[in-house]
PDB file of N, CA and C in Angstrom:
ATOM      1  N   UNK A   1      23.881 -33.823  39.068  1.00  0.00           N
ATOM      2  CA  UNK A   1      23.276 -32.523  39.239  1.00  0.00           C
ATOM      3  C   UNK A   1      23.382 -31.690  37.973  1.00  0.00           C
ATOM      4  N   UNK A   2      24.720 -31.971  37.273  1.00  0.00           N
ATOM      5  CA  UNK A   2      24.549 -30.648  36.203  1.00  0.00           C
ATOM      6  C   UNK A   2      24.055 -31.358  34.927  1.00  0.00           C
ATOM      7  N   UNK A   3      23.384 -32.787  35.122  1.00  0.00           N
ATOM      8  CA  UNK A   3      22.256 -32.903  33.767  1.00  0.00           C
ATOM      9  C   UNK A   3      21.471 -32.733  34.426  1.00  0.00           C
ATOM     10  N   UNK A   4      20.829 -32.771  35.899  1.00  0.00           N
ATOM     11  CA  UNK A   4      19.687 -32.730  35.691  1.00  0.00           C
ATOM     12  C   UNK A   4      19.138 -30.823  35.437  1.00  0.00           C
ATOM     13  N   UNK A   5      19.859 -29.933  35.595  1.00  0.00           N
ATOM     14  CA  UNK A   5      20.372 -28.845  35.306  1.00  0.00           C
ATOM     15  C   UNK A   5      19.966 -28.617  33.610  1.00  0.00           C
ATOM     16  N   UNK A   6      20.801 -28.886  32.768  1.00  0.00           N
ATOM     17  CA  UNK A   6      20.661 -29.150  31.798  1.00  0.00           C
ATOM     18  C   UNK A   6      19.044 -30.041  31.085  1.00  0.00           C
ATOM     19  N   UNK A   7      18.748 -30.603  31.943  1.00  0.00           N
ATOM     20  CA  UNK A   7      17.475 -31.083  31.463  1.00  0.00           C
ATOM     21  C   UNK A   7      16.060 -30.157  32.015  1.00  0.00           C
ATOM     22  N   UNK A   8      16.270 -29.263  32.777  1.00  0.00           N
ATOM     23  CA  UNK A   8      15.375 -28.426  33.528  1.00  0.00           C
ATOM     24  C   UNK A   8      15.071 -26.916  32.470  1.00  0.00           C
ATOM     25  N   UNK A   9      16.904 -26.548  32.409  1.00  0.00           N
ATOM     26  CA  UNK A   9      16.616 -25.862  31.315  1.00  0.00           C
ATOM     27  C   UNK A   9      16.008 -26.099  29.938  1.00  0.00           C
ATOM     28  N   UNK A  10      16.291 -27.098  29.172  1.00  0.00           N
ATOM     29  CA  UNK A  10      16.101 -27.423  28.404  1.00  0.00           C
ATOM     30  C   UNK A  10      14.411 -27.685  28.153  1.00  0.00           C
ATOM     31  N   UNK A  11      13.769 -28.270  28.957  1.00  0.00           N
ATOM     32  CA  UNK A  11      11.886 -27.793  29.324  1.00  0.00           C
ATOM     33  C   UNK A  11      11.851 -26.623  29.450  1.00  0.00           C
ATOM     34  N   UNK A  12      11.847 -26.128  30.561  1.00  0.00           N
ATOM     35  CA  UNK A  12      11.894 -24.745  30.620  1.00  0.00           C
ATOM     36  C   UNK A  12      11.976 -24.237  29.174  1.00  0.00           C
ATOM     37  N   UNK A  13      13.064 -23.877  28.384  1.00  0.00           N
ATOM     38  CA  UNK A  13      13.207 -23.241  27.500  1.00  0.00           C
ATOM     39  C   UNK A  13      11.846 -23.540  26.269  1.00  0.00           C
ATOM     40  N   UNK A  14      11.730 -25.052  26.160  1.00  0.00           N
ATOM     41  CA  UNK A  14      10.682 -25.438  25.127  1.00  0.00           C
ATOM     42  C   UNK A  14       9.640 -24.681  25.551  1.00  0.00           C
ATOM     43  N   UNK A  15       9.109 -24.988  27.095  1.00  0.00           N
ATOM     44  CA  UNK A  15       8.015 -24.516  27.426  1.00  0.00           C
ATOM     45  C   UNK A  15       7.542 -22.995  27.355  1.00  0.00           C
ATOM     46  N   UNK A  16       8.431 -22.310  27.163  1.00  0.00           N
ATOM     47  CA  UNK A  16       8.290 -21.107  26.521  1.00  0.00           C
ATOM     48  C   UNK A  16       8.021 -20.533  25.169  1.00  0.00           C
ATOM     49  N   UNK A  17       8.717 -21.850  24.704  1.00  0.00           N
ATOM     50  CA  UNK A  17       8.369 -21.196  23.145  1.00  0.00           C
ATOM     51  C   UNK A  17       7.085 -21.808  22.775  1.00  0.00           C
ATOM     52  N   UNK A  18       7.110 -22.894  23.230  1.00  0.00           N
ATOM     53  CA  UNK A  18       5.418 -23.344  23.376  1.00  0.00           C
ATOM     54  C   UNK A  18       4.453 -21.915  23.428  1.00  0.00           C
ATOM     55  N   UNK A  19       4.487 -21.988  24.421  1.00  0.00           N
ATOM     56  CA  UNK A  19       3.722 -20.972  25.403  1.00  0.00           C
ATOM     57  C   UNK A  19       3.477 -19.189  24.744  1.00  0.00           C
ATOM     58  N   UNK A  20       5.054 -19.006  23.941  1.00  0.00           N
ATOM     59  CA  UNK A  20       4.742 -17.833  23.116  1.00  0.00           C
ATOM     60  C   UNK A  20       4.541 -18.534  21.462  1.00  0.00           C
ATOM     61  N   UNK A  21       3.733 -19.399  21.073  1.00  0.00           N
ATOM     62  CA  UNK A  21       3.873 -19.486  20.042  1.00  0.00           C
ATOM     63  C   UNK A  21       5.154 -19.723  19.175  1.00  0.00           C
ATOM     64  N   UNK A  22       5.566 -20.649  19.584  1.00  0.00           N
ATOM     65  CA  UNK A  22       7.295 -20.772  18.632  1.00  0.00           C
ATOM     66  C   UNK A  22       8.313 -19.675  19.433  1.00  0.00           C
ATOM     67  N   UNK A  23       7.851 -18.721  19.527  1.00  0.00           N
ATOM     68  CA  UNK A  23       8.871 -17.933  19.902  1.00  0.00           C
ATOM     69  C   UNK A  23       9.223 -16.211  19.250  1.00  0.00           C
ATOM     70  N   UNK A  24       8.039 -16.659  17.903  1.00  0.00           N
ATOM     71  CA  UNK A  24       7.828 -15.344  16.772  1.00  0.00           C
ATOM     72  C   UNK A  24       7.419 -14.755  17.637  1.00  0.00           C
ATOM     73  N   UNK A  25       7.134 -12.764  16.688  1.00  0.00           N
ATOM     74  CA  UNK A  25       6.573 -11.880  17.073  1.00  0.00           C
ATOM     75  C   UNK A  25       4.938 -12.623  17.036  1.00  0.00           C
ATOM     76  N   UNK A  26       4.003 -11.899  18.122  1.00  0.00           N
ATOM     77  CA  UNK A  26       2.522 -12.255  18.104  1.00  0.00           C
ATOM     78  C   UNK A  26       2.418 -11.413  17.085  1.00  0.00           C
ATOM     79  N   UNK A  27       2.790 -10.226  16.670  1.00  0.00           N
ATOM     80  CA  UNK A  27       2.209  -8.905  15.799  1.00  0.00           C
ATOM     81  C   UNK A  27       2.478  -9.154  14.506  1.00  0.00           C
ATOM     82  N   UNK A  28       3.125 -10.181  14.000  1.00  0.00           N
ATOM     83  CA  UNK A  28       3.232 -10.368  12.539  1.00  0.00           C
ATOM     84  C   UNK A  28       2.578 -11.106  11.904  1.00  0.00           C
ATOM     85  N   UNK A  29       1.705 -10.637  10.925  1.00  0.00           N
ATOM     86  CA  UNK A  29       0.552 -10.760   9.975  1.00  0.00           C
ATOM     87  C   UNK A  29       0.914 -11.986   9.269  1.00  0.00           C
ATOM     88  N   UNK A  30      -0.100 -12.331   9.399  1.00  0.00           N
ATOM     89  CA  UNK A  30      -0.235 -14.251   8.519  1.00  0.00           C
ATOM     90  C   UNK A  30       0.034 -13.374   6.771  1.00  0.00           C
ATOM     91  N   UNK A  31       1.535 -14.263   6.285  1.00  0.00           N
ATOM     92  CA  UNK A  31       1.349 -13.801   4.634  1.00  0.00           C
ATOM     93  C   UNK A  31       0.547 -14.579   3.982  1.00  0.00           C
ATOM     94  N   UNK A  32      -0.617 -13.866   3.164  1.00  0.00           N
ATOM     95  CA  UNK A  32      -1.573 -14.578   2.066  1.00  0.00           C
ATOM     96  C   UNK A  32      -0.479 -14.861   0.783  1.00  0.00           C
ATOM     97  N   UNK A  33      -0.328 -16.314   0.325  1.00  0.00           N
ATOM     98  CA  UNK A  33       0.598 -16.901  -0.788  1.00  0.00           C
ATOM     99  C   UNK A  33       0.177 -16.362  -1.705  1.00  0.00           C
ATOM    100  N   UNK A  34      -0.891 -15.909  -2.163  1.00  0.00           N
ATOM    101  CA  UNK A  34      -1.648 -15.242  -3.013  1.00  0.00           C
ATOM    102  C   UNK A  34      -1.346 -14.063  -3.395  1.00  0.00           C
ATOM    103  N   UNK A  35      -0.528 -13.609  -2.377  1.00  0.00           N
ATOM    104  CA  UNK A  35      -0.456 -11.478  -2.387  1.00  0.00           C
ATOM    105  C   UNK A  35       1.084 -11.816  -2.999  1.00  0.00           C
ATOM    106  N   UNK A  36       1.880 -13.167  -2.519  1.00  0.00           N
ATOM    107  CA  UNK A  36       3.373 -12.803  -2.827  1.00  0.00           C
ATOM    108  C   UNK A  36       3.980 -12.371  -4.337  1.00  0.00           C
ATOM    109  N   UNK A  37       3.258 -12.598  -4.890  1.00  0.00           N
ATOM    110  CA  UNK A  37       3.633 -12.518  -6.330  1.00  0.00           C
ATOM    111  C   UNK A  37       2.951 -11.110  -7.283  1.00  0.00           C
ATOM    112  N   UNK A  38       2.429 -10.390  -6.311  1.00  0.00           N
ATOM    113  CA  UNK A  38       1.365  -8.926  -6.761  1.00  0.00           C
ATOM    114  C   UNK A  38       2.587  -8.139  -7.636  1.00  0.00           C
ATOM    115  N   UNK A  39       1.350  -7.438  -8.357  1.00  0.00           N
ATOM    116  CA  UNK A  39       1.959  -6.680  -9.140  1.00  0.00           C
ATOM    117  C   UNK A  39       1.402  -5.512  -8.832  1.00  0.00           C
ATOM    118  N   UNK A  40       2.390  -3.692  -8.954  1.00  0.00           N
ATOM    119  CA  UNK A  40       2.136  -2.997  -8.974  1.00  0.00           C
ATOM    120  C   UNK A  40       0.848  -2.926  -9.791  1.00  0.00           C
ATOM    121  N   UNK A  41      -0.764  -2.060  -9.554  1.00  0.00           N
ATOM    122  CA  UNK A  41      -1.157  -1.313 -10.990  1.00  0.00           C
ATOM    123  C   UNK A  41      -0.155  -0.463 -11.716  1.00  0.00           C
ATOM    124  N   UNK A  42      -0.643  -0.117 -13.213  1.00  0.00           N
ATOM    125  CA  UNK A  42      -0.145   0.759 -14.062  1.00  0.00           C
ATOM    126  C   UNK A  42      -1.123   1.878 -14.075  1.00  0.00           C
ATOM    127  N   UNK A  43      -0.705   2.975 -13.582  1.00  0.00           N
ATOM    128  CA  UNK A  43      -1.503   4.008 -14.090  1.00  0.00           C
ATOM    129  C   UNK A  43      -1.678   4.929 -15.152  1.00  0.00           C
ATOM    130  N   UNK A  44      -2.858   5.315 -15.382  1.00  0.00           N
ATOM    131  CA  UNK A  44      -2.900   5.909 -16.975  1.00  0.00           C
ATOM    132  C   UNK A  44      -3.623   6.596 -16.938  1.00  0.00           C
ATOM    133  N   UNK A  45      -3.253   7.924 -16.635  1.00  0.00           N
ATOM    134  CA  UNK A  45      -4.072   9.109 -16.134  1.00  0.00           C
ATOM    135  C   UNK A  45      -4.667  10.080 -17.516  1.00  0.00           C
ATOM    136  N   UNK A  46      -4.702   9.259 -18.348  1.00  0.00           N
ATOM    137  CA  UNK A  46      -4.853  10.074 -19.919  1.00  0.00           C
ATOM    138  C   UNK A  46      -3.849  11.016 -20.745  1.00  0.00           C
ATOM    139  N   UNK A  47      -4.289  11.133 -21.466  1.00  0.00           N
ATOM    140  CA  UNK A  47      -3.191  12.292 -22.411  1.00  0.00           C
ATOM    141  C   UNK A  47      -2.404  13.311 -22.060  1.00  0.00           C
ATOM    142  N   UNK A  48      -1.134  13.701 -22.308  1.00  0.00           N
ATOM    143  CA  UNK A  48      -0.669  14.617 -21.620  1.00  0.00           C
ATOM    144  C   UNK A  48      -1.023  16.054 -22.178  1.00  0.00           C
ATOM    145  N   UNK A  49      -1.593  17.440 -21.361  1.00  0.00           N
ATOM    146  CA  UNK A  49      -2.108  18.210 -22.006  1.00  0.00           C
ATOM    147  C   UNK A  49      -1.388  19.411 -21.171  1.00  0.00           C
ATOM    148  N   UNK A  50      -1.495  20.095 -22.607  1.00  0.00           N
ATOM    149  CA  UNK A  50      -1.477  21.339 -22.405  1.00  0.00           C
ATOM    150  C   UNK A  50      -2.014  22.654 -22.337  1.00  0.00           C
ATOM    151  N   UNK A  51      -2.393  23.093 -21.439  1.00  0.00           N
ATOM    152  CA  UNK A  51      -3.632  24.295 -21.427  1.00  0.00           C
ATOM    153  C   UNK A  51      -3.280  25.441 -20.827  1.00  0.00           C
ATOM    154  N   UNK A  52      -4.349  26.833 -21.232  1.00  0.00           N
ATOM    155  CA  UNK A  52      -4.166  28.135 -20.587  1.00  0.00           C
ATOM    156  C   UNK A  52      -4.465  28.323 -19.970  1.00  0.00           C
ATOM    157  N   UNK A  53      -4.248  28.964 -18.924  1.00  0.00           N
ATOM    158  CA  UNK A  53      -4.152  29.911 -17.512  1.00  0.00           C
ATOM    159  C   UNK A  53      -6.014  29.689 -17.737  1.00  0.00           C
ATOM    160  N   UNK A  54      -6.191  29.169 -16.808  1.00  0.00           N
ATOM    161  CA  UNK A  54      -7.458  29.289 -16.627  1.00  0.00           C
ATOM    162  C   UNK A  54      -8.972  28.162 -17.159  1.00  0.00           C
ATOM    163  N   UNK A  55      -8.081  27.311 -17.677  1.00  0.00           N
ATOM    164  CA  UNK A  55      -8.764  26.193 -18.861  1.00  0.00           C
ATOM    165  C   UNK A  55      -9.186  25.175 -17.631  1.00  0.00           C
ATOM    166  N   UNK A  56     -10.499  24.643 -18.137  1.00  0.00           N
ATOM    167  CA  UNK A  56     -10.855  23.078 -17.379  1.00  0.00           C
ATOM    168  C   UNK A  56     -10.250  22.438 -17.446  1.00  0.00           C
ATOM    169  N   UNK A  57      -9.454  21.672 -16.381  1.00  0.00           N
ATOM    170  CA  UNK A  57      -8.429  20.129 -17.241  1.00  0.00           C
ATOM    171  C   UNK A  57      -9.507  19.418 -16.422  1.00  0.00           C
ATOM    172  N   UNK A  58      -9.877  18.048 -17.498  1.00  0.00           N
ATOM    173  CA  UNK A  58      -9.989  16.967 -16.634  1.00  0.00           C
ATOM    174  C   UNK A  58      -9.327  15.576 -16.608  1.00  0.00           C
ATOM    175  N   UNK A  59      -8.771  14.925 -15.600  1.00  0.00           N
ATOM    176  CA  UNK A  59      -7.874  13.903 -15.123  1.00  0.00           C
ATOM    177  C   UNK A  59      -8.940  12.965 -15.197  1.00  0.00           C
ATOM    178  N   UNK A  60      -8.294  11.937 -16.010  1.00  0.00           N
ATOM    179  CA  UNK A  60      -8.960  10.647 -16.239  1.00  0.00           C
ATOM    180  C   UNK A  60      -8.781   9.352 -16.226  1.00  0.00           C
ATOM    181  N   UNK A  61      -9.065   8.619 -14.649  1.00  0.00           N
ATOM    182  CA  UNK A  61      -7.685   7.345 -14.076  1.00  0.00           C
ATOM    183  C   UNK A  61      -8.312   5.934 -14.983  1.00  0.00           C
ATOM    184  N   UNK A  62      -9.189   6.618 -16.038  1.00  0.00           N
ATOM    185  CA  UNK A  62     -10.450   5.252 -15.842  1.00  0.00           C
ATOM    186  C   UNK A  62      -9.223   4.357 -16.625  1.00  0.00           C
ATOM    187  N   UNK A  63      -8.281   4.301 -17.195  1.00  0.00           N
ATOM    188  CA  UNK A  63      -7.652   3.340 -18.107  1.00  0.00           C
ATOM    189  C   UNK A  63      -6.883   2.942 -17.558  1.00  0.00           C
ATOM    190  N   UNK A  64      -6.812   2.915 -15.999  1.00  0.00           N
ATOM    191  CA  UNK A  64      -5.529   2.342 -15.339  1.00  0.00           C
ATOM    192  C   UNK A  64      -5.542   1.004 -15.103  1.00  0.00           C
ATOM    193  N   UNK A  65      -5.018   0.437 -14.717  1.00  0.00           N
ATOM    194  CA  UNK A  65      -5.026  -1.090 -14.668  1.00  0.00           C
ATOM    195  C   UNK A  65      -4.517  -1.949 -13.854  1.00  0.00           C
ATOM    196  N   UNK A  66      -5.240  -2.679 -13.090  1.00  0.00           N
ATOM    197  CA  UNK A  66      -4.466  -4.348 -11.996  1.00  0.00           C
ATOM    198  C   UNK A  66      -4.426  -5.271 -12.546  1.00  0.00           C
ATOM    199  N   UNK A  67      -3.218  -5.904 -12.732  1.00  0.00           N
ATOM    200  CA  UNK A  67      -3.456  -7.389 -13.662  1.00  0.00           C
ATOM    201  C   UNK A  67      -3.451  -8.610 -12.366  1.00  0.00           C
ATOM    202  N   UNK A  68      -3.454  -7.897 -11.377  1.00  0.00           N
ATOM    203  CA  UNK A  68      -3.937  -8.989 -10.226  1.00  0.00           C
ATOM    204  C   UNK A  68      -5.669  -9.359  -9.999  1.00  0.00           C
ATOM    205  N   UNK A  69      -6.044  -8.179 -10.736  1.00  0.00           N
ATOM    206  CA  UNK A  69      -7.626  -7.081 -10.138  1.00  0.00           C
ATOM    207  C   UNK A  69      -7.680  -7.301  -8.978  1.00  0.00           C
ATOM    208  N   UNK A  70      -6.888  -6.205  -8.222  1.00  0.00           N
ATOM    209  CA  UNK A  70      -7.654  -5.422  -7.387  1.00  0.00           C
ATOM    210  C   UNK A  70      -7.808  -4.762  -7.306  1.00  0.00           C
ATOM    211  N   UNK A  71      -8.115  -3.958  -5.861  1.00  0.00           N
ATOM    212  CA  UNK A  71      -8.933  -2.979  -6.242  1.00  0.00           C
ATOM    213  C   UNK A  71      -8.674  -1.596  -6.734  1.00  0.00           C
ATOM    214  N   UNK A  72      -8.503  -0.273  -7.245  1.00  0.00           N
ATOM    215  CA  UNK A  72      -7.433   0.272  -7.633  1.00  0.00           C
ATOM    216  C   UNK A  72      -8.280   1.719  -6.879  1.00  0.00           C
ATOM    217  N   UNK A  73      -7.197   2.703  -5.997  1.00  0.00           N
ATOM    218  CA  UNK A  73      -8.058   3.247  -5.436  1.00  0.00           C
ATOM    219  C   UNK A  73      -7.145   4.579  -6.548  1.00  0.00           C
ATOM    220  N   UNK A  74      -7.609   6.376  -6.131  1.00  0.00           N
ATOM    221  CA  UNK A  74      -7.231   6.847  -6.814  1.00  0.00           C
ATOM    222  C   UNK A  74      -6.589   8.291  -5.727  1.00  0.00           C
ATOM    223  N   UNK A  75      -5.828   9.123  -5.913  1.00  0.00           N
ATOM    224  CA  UNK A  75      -5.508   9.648  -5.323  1.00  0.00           C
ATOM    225  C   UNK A  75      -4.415  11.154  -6.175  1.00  0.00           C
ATOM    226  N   UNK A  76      -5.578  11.760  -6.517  1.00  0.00           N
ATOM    227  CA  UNK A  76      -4.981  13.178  -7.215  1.00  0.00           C
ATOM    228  C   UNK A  76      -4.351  14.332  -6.445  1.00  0.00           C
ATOM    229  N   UNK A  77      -2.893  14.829  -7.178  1.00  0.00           N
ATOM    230  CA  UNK A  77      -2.528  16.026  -6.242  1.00  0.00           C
ATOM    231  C   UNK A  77      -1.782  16.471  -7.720  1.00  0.00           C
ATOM    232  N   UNK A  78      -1.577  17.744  -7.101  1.00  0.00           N
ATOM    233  CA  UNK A  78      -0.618  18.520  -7.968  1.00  0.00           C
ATOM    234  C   UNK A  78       1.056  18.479  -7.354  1.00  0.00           C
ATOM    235  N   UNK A  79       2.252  17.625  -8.652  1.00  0.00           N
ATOM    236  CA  UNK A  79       3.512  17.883  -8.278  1.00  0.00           C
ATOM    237  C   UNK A  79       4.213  19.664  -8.107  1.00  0.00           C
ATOM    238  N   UNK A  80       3.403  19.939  -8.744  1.00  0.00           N
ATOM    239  CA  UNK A  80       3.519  21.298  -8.956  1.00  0.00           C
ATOM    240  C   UNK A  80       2.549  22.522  -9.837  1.00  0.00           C
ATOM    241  N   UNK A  81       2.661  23.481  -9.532  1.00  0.00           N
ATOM    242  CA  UNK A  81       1.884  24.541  -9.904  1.00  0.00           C
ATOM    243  C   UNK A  81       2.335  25.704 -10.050  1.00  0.00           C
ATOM    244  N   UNK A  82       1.628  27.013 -10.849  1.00  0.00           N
ATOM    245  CA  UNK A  82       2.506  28.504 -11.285  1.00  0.00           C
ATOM    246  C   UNK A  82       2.239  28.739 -10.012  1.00  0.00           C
ATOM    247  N   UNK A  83       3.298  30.270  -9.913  1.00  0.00           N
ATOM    248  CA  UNK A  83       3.261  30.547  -9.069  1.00  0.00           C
ATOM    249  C   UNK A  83       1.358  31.734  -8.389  1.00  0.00           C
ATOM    250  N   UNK A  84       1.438  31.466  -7.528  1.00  0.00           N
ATOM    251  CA  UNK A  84       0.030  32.238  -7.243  1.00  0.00           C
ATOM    252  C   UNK A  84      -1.271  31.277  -8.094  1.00  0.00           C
ATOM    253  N   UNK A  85      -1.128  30.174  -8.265  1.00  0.00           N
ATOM    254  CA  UNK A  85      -2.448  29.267  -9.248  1.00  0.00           C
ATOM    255  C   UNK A  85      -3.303  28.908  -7.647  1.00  0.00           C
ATOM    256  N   UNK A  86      -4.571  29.246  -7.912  1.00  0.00           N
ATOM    257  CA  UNK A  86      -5.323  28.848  -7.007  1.00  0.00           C
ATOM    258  C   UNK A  86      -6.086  27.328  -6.962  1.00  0.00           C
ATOM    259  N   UNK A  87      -5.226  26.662  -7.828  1.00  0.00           N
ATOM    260  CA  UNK A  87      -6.202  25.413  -8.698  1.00  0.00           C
ATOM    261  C   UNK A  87      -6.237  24.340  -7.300  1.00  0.00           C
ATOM    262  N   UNK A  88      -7.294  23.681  -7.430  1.00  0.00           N
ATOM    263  CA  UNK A  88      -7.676  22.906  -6.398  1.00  0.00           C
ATOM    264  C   UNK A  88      -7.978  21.671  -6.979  1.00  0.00           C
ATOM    265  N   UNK A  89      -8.123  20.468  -6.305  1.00  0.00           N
ATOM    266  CA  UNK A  89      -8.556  19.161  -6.546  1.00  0.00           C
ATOM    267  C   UNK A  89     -10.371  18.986  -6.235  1.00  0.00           C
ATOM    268  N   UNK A  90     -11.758  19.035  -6.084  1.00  0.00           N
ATOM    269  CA  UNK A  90     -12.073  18.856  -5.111  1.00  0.00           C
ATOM    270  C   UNK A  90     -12.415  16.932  -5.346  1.00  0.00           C
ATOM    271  N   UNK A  91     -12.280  16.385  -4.037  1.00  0.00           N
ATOM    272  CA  UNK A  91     -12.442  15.000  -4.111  1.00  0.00           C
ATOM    273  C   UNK A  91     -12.091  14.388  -4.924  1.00  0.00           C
ATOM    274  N   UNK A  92     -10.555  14.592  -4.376  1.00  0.00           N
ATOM    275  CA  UNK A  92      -9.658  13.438  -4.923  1.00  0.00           C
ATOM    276  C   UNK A  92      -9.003  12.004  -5.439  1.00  0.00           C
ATOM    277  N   UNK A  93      -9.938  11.342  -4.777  1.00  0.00           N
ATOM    278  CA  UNK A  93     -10.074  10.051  -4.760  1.00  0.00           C
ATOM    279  C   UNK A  93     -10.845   9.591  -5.442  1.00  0.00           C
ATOM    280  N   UNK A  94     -11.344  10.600  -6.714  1.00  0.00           N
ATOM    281  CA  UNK A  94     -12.715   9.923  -7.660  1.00  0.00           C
ATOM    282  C   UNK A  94     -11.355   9.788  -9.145  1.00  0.00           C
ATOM    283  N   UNK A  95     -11.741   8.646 -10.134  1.00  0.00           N
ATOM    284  CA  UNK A  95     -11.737   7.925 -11.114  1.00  0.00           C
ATOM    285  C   UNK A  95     -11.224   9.386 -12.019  1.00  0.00           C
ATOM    286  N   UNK A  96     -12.274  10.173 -11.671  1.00  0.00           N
ATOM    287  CA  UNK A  96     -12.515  11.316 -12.617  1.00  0.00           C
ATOM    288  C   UNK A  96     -12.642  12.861 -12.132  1.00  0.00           C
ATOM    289  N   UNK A  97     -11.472  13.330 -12.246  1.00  0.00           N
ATOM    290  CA  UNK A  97     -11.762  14.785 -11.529  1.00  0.00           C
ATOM    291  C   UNK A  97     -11.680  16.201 -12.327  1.00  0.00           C
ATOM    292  N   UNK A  98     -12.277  16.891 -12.521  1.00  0.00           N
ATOM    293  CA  UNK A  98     -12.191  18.284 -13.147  1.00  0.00           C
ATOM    294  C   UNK A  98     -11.006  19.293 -12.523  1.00  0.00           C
ATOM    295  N   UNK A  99     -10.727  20.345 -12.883  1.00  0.00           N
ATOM    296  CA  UNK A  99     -10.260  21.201 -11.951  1.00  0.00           C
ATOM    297  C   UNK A  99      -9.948  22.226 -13.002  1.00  0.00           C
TER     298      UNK A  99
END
């Protein structure tokens, strides 16, 4: 009785992991061998400048770089600003932005 016990569980148990796929999470993403070795881009937002109260700056991502190439998206904000500066981004996510 207590092999055949032992042999009941022992199906049982396979048949589950069968049944869930090995036994992994279902929710974890197939890794592409391809992505394992990625490299950050470098970004290179142009020259560092200095300007007056009130001057056009424009931000310029075009020299940034993937040495994987992909795709490189862009995403402008201010770390900081004077106090009371009304300066704005508009559409942030372009290559090339004025402000």
């Amino acid at each position: 009785m207590k092999n055949r016990f032992k042999w009941f569980a022992s199906v049982a148990t396979l048949s589950l992991l069968l049944g869930c796929n090995g036994g992994g999470s279902g929710d974890s993403p197939d890794i592409d061998p391809s992505k394992l070795n990625n490299q950050a881009p470098i970004a290179i937002a142009g020259v560092n400048q200095n300007v007056k109260v009130a001057t056009r700056v424009k931000l310029d991502g075009t020299g940034s770089v993937d040495k994987d190439h992909d795709l490189i998206t862009y995403q402008w904000q201010f770390e900081s600003k004077p106090q009371n500066s009304q300066a704005t981004i508009h559409n942030p996510r372009q290559c090339q932005r004025p402000f």
